[in-house]
ModelCIF file with pLDDT and N, C-alpha, C, O atoms, coordinates in Angstrom:
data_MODEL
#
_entry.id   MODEL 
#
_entity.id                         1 
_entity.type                       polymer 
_entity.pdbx_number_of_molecules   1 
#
_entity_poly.entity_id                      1 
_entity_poly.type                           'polypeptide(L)' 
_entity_poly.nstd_linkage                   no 
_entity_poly.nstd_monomer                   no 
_entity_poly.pdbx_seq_one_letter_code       
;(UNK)(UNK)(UNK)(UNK)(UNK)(UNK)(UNK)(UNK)(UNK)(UNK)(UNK)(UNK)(UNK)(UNK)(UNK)(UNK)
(UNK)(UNK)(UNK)(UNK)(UNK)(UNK)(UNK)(UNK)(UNK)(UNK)(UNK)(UNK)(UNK)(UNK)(UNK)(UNK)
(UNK)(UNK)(UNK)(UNK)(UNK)(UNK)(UNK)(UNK)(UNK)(UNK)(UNK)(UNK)(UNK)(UNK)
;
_entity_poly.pdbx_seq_one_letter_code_can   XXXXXXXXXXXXXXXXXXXXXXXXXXXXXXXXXXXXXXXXXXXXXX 
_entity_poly.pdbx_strand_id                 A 
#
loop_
_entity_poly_seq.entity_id 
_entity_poly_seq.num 
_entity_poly_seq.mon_id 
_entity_poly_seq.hetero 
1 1  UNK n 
1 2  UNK n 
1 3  UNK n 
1 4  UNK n 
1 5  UNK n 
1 6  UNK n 
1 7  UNK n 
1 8  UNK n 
1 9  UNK n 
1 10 UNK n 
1 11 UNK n 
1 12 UNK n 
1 13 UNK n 
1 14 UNK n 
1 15 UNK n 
1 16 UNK n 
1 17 UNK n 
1 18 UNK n 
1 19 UNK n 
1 20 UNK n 
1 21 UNK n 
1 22 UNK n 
1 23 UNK n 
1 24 UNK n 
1 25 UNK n 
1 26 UNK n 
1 27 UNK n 
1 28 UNK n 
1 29 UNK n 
1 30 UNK n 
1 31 UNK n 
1 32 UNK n 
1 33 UNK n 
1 34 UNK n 
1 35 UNK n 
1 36 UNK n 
1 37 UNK n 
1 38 UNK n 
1 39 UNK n 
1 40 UNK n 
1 41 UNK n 
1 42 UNK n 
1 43 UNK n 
1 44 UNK n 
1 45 UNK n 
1 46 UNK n 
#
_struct_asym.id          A 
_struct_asym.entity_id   1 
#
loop_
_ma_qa_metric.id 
_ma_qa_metric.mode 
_ma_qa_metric.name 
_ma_qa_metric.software_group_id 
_ma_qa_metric.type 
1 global pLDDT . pLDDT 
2 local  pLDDT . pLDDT 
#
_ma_qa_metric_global.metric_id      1 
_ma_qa_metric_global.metric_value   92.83 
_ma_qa_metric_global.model_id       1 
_ma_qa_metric_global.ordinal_id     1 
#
loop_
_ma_qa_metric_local.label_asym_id 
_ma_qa_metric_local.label_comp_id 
_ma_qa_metric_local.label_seq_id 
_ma_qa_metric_local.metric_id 
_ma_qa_metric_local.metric_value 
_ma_qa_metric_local.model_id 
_ma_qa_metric_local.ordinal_id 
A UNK 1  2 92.00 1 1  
A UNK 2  2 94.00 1 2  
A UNK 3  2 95.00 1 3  
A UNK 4  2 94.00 1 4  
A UNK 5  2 94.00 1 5  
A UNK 6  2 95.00 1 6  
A UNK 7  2 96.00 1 7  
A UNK 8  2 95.00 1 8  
A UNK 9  2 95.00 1 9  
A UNK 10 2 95.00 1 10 
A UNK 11 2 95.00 1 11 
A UNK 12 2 95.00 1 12 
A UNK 13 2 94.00 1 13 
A UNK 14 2 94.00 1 14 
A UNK 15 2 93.00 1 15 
A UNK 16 2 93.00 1 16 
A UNK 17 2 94.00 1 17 
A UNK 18 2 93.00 1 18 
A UNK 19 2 90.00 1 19 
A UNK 20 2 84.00 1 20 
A UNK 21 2 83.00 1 21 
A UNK 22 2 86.00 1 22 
A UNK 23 2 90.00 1 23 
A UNK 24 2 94.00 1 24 
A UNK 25 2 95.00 1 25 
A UNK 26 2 95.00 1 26 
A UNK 27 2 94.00 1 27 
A UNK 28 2 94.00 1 28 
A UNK 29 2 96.00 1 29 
A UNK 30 2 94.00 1 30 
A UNK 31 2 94.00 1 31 
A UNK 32 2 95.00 1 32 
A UNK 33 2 94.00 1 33 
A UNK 34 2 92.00 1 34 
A UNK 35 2 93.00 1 35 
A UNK 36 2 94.00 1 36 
A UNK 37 2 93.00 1 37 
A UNK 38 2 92.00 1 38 
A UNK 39 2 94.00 1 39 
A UNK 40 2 93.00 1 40 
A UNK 41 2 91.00 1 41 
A UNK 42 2 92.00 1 42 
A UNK 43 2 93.00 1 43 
A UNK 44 2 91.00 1 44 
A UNK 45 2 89.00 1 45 
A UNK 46 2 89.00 1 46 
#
loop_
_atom_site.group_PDB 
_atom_site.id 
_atom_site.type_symbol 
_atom_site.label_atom_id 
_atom_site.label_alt_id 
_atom_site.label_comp_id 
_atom_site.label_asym_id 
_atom_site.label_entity_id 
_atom_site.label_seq_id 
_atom_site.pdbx_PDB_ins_code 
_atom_site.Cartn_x 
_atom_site.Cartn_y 
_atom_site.Cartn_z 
_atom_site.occupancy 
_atom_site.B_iso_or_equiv 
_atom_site.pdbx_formal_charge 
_atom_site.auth_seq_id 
_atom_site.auth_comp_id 
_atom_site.auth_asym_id 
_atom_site.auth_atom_id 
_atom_site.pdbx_PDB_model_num 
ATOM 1   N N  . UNK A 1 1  ? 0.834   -1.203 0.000   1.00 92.00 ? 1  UNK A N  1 
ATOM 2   C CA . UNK A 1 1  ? 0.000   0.000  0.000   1.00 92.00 ? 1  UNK A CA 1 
ATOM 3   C C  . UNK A 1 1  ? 0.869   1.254  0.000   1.00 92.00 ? 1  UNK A C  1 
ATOM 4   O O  . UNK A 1 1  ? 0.603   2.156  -0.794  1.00 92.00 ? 1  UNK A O  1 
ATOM 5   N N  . UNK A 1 2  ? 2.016   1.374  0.947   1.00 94.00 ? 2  UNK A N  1 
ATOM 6   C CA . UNK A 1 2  ? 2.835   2.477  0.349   1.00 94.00 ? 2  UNK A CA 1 
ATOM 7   C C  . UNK A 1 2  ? 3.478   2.669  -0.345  1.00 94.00 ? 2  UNK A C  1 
ATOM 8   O O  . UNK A 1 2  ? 4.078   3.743  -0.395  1.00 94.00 ? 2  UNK A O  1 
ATOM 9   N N  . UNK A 1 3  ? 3.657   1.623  -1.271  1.00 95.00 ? 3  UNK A N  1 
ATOM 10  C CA . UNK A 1 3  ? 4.624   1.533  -2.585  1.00 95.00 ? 3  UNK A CA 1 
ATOM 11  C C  . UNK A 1 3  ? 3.256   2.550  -3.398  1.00 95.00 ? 3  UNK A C  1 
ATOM 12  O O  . UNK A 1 3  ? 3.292   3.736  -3.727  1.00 95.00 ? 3  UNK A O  1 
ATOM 13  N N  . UNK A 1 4  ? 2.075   1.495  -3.540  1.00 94.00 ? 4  UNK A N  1 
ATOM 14  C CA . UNK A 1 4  ? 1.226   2.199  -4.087  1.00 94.00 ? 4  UNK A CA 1 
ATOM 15  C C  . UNK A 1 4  ? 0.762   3.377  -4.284  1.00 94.00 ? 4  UNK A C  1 
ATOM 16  O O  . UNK A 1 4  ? 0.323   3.804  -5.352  1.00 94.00 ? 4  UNK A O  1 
ATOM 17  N N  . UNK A 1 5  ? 0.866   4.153  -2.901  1.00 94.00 ? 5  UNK A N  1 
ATOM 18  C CA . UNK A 1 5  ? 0.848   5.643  -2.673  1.00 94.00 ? 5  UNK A CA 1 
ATOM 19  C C  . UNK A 1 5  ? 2.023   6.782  -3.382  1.00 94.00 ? 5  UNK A C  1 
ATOM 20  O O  . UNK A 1 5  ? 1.867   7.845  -3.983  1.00 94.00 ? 5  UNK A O  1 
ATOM 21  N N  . UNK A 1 6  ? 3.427   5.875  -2.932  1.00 95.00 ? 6  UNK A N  1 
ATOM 22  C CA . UNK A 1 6  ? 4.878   6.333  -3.826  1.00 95.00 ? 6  UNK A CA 1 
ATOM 23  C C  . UNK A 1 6  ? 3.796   6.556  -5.454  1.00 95.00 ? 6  UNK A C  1 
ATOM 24  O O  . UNK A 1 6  ? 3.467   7.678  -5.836  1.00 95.00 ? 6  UNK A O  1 
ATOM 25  N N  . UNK A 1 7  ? 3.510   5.631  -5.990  1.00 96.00 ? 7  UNK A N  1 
ATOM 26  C CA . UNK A 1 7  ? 3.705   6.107  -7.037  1.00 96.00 ? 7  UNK A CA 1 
ATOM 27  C C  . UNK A 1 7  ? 1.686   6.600  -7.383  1.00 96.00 ? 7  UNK A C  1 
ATOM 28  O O  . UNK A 1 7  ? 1.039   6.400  -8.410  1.00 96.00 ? 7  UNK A O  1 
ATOM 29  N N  . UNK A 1 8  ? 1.409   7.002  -6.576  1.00 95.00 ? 8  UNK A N  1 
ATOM 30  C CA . UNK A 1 8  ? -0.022  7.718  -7.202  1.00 95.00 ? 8  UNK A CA 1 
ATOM 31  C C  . UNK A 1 8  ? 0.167   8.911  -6.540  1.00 95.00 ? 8  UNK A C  1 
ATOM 32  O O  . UNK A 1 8  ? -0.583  9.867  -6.737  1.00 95.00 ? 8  UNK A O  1 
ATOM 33  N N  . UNK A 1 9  ? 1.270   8.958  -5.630  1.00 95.00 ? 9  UNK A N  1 
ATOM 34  C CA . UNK A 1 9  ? 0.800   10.789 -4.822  1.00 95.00 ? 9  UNK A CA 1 
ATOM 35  C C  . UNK A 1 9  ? 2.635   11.039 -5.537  1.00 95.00 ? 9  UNK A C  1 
ATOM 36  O O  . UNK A 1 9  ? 2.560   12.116 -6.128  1.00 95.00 ? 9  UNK A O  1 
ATOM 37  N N  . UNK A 1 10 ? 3.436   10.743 -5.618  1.00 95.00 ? 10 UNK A N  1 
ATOM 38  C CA . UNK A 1 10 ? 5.012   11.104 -5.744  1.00 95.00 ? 10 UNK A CA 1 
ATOM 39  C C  . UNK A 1 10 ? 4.986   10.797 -7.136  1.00 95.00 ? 10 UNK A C  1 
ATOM 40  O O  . UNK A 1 10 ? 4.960   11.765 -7.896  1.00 95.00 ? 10 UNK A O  1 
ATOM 41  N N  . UNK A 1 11 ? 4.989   9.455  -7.714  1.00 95.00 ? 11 UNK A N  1 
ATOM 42  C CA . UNK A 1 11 ? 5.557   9.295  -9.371  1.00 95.00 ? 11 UNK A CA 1 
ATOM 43  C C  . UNK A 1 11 ? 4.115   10.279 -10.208 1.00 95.00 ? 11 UNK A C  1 
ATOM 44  O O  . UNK A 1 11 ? 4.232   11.402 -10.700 1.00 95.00 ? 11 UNK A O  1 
ATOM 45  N N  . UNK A 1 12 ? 3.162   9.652  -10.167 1.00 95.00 ? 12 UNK A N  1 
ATOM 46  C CA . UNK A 1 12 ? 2.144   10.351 -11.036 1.00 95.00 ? 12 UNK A CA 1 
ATOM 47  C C  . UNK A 1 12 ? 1.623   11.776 -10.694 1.00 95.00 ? 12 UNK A C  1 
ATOM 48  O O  . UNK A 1 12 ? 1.662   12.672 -11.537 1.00 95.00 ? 12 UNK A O  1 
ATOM 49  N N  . UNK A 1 13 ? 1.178   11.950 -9.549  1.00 94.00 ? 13 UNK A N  1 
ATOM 50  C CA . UNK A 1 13 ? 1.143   12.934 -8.781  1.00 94.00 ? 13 UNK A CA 1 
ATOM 51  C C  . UNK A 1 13 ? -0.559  12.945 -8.752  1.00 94.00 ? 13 UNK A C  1 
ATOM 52  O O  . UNK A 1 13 ? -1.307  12.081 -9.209  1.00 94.00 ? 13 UNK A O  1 
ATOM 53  N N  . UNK A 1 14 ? -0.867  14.030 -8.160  1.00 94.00 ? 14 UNK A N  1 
ATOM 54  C CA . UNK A 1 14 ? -2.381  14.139 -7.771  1.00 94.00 ? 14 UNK A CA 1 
ATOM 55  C C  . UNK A 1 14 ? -3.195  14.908 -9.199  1.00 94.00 ? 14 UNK A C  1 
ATOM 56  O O  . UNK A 1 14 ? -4.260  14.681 -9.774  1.00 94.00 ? 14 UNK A O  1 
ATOM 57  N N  . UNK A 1 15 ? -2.199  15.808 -9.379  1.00 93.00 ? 15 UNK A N  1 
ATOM 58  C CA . UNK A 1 15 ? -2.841  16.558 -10.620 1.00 93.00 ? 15 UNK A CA 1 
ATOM 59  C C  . UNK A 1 15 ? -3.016  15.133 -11.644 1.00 93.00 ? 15 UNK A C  1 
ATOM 60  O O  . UNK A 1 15 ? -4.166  15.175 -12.080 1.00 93.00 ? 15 UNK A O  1 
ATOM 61  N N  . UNK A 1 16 ? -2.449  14.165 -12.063 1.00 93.00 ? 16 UNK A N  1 
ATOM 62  C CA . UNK A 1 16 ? -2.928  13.039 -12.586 1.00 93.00 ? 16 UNK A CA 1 
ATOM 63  C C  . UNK A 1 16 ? -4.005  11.984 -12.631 1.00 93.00 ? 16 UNK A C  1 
ATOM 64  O O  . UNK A 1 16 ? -4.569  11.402 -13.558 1.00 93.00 ? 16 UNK A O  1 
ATOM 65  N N  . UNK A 1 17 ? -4.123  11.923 -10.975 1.00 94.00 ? 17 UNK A N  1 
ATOM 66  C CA . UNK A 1 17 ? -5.270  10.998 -10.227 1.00 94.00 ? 17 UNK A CA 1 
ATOM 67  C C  . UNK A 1 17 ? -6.334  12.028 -9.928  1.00 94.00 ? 17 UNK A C  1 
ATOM 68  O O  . UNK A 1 17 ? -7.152  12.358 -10.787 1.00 94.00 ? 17 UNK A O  1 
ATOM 69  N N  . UNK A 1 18 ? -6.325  12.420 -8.988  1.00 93.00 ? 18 UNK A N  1 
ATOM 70  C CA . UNK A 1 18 ? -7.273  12.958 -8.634  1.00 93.00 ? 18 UNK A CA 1 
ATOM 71  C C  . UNK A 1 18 ? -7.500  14.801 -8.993  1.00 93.00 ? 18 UNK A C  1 
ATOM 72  O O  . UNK A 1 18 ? -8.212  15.618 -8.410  1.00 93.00 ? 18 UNK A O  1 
ATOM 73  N N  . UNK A 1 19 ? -6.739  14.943 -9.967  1.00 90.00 ? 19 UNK A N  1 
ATOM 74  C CA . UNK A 1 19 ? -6.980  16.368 -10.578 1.00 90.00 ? 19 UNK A CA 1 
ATOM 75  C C  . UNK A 1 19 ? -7.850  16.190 -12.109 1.00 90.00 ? 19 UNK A C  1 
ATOM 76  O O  . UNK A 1 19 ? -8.236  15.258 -12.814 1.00 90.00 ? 19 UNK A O  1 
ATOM 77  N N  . UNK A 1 20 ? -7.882  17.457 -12.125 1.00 84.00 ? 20 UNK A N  1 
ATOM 78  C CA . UNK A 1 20 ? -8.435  16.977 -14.279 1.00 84.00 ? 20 UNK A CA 1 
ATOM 79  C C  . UNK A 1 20 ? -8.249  16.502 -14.990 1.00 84.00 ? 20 UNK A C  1 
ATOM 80  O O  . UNK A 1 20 ? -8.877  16.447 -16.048 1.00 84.00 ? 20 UNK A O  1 
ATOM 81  N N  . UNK A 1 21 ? -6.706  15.632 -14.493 1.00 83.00 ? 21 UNK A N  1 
ATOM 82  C CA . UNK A 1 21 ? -6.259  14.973 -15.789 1.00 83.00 ? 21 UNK A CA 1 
ATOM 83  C C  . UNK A 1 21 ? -6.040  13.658 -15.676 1.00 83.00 ? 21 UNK A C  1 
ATOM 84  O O  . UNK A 1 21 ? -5.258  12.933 -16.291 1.00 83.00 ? 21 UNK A O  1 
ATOM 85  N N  . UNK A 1 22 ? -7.071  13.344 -14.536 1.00 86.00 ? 22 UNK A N  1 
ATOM 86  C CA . UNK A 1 22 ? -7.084  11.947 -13.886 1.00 86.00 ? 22 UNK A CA 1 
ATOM 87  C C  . UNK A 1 22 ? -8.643  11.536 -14.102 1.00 86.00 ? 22 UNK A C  1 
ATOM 88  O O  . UNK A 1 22 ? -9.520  12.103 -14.755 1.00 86.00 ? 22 UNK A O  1 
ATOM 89  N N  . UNK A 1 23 ? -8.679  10.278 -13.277 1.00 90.00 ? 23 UNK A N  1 
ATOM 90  C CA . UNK A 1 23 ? -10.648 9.904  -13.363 1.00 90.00 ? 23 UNK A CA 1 
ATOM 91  C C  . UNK A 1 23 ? -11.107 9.727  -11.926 1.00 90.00 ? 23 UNK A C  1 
ATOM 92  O O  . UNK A 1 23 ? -12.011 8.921  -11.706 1.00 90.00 ? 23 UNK A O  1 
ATOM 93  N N  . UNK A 1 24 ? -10.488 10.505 -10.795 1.00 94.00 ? 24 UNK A N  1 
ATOM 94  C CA . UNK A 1 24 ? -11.003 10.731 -9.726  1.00 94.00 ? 24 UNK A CA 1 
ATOM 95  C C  . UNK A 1 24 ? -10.923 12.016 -8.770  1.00 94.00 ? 24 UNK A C  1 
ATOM 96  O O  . UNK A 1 24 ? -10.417 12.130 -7.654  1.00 94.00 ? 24 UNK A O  1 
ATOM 97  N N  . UNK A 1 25 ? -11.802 13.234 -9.834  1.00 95.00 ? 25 UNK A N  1 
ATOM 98  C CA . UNK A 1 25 ? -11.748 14.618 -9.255  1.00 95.00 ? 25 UNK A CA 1 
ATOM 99  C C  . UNK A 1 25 ? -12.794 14.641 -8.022  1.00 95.00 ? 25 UNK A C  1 
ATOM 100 O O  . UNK A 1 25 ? -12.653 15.141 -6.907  1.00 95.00 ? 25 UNK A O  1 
ATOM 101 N N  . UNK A 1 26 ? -13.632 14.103 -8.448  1.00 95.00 ? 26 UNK A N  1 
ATOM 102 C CA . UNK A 1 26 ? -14.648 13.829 -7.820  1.00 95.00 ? 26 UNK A CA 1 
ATOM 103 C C  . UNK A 1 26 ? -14.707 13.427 -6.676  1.00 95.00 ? 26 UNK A C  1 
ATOM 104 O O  . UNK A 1 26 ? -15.812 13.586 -6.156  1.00 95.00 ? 26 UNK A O  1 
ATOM 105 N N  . UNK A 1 27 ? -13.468 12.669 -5.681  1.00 94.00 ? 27 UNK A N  1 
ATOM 106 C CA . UNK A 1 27 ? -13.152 12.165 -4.530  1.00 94.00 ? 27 UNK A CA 1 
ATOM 107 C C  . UNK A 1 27 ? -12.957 13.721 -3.841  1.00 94.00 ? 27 UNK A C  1 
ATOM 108 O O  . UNK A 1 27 ? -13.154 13.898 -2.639  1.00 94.00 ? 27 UNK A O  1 
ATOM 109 N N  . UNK A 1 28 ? -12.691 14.429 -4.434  1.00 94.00 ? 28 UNK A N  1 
ATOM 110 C CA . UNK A 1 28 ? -12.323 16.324 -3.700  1.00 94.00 ? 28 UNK A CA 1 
ATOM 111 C C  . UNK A 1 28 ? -13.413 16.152 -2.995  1.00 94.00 ? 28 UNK A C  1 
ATOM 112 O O  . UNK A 1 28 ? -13.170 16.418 -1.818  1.00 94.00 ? 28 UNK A O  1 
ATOM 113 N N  . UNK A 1 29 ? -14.412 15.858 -3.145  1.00 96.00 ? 29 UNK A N  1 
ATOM 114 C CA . UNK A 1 29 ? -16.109 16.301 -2.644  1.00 96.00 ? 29 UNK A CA 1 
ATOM 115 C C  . UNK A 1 29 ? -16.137 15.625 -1.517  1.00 96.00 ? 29 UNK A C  1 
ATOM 116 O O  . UNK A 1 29 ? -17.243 15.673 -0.979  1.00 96.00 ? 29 UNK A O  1 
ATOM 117 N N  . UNK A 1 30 ? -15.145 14.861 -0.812  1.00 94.00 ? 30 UNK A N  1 
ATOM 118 C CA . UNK A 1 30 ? -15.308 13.783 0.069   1.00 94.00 ? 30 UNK A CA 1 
ATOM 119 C C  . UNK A 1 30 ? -14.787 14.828 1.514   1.00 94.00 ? 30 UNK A C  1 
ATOM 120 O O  . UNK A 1 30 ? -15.130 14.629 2.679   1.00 94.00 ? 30 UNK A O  1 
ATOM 121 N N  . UNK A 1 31 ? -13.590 16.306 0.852   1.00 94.00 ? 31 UNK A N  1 
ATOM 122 C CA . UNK A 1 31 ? -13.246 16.707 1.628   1.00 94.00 ? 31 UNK A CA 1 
ATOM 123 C C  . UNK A 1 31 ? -14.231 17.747 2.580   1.00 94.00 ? 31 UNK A C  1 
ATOM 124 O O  . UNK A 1 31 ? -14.285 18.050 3.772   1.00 94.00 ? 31 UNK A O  1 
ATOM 125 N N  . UNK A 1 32 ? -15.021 18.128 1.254   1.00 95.00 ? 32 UNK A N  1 
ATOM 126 C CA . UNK A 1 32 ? -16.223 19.414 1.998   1.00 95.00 ? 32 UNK A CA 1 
ATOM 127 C C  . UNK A 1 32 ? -17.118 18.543 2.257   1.00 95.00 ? 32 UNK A C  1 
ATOM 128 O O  . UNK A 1 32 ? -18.119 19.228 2.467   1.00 95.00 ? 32 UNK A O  1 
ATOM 129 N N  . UNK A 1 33 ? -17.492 17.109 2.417   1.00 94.00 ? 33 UNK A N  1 
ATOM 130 C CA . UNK A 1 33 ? -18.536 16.345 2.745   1.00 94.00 ? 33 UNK A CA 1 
ATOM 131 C C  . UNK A 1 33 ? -17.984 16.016 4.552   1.00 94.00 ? 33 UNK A C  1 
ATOM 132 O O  . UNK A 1 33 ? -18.710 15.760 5.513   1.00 94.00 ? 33 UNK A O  1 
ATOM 133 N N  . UNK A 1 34 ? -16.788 16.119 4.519   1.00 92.00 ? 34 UNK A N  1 
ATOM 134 C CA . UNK A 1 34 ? -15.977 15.716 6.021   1.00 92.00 ? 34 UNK A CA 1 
ATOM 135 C C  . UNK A 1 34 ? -16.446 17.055 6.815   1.00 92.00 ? 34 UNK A C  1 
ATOM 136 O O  . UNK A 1 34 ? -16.769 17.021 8.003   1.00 92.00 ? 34 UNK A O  1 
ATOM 137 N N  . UNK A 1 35 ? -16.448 18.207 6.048   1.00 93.00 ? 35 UNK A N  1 
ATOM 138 C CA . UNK A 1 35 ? -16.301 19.199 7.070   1.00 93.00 ? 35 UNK A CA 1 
ATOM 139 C C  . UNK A 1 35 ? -17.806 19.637 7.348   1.00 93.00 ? 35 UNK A C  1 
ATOM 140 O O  . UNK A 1 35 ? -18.089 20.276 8.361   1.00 93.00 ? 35 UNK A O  1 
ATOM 141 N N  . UNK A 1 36 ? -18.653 19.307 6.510   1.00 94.00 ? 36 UNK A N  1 
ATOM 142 C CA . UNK A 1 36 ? -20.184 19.679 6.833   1.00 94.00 ? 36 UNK A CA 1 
ATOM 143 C C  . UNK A 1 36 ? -20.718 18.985 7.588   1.00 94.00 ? 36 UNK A C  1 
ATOM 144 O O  . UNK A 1 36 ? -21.492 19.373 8.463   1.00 94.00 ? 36 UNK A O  1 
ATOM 145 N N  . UNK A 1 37 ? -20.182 17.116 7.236   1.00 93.00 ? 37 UNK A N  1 
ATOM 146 C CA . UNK A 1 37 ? -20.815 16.188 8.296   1.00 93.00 ? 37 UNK A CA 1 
ATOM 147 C C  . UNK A 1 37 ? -21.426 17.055 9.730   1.00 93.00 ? 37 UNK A C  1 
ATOM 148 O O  . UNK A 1 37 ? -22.468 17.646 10.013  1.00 93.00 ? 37 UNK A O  1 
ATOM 149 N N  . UNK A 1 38 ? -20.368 16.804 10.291  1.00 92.00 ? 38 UNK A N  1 
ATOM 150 C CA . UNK A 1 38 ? -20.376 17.010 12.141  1.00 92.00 ? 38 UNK A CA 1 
ATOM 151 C C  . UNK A 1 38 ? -21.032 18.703 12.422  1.00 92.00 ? 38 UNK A C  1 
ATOM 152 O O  . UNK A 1 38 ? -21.204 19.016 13.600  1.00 92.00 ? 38 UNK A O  1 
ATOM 153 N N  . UNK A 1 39 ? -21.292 19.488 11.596  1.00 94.00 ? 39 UNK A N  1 
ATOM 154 C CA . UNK A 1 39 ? -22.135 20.445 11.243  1.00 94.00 ? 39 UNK A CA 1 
ATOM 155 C C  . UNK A 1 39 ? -23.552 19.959 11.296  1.00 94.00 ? 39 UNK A C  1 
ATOM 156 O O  . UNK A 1 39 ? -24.175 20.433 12.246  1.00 94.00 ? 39 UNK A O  1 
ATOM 157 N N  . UNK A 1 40 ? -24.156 19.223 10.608  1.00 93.00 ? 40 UNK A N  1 
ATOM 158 C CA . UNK A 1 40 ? -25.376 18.329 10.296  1.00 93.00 ? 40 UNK A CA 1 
ATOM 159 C C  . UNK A 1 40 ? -25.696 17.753 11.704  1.00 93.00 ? 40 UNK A C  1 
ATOM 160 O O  . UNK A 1 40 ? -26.729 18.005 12.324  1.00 93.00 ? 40 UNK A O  1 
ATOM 161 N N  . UNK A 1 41 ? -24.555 16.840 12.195  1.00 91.00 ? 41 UNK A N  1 
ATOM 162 C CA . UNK A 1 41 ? -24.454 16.009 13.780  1.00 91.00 ? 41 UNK A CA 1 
ATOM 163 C C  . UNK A 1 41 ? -25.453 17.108 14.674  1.00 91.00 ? 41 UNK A C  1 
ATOM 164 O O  . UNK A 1 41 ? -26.602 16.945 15.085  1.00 91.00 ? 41 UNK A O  1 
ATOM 165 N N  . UNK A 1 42 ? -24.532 18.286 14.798  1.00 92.00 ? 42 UNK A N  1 
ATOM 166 C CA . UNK A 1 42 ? -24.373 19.409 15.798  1.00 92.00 ? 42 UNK A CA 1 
ATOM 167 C C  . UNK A 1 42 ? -25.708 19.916 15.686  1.00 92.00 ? 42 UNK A C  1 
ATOM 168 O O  . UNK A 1 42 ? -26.445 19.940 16.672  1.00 92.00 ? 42 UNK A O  1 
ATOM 169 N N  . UNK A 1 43 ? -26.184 20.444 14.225  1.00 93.00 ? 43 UNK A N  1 
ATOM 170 C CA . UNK A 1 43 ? -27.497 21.067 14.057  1.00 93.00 ? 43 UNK A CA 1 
ATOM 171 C C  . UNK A 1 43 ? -28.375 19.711 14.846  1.00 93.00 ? 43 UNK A C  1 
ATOM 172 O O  . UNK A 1 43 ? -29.263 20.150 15.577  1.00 93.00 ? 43 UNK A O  1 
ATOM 173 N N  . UNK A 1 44 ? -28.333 18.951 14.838  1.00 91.00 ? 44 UNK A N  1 
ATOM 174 C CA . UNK A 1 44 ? -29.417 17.864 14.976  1.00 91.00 ? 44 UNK A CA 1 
ATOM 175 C C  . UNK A 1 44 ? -29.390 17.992 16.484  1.00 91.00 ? 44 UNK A C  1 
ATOM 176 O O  . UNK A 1 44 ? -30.477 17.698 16.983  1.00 91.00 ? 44 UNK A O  1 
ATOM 177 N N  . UNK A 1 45 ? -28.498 18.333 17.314  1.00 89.00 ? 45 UNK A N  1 
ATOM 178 C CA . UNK A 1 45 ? -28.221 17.998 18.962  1.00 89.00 ? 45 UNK A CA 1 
ATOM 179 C C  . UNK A 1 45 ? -28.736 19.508 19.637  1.00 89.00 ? 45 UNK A C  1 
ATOM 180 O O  . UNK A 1 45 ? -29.375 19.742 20.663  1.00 89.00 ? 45 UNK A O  1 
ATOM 181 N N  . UNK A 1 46 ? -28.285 20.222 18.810  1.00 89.00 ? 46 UNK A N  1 
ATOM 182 C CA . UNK A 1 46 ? -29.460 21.461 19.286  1.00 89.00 ? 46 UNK A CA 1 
ATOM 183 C C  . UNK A 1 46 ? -30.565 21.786 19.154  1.00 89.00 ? 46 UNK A C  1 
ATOM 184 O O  . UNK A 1 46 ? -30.983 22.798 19.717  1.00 89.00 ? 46 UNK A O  1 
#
C-alpha cells in the first residue's frame, strides 16, 4: 500500500489521479462532505 501511494501521490502525482487529468476529481467532494458532516451532527443535537 505504500509503494502504491509512492507512485499515485510522488511518481504520477495528484494533478494526474485525482486532478483533471485523472478519473477521480470527484473524490475532492469527500473533503467538503468531512467538514459539513459534524455540522449536520451538531445542528441535529441542538
Amino acid at each position: 500500500v505504500f509503494f502504491d501511494a509512492s507512485v499515485i501521490w510522488g511518481l504520477v502525482g495528484p494533478r494526474r489521479i485525482f486532478g483533471s487529468l485523472g478519473e477521480y476529481p470527484s473524490l475532492n467532494w469527500f473533503f467538503l462532505g468531512g467538514i459539513l458532516g459534524p455540522f449536520l451532527v451538531w445542528f441535529f443535537h441542538k
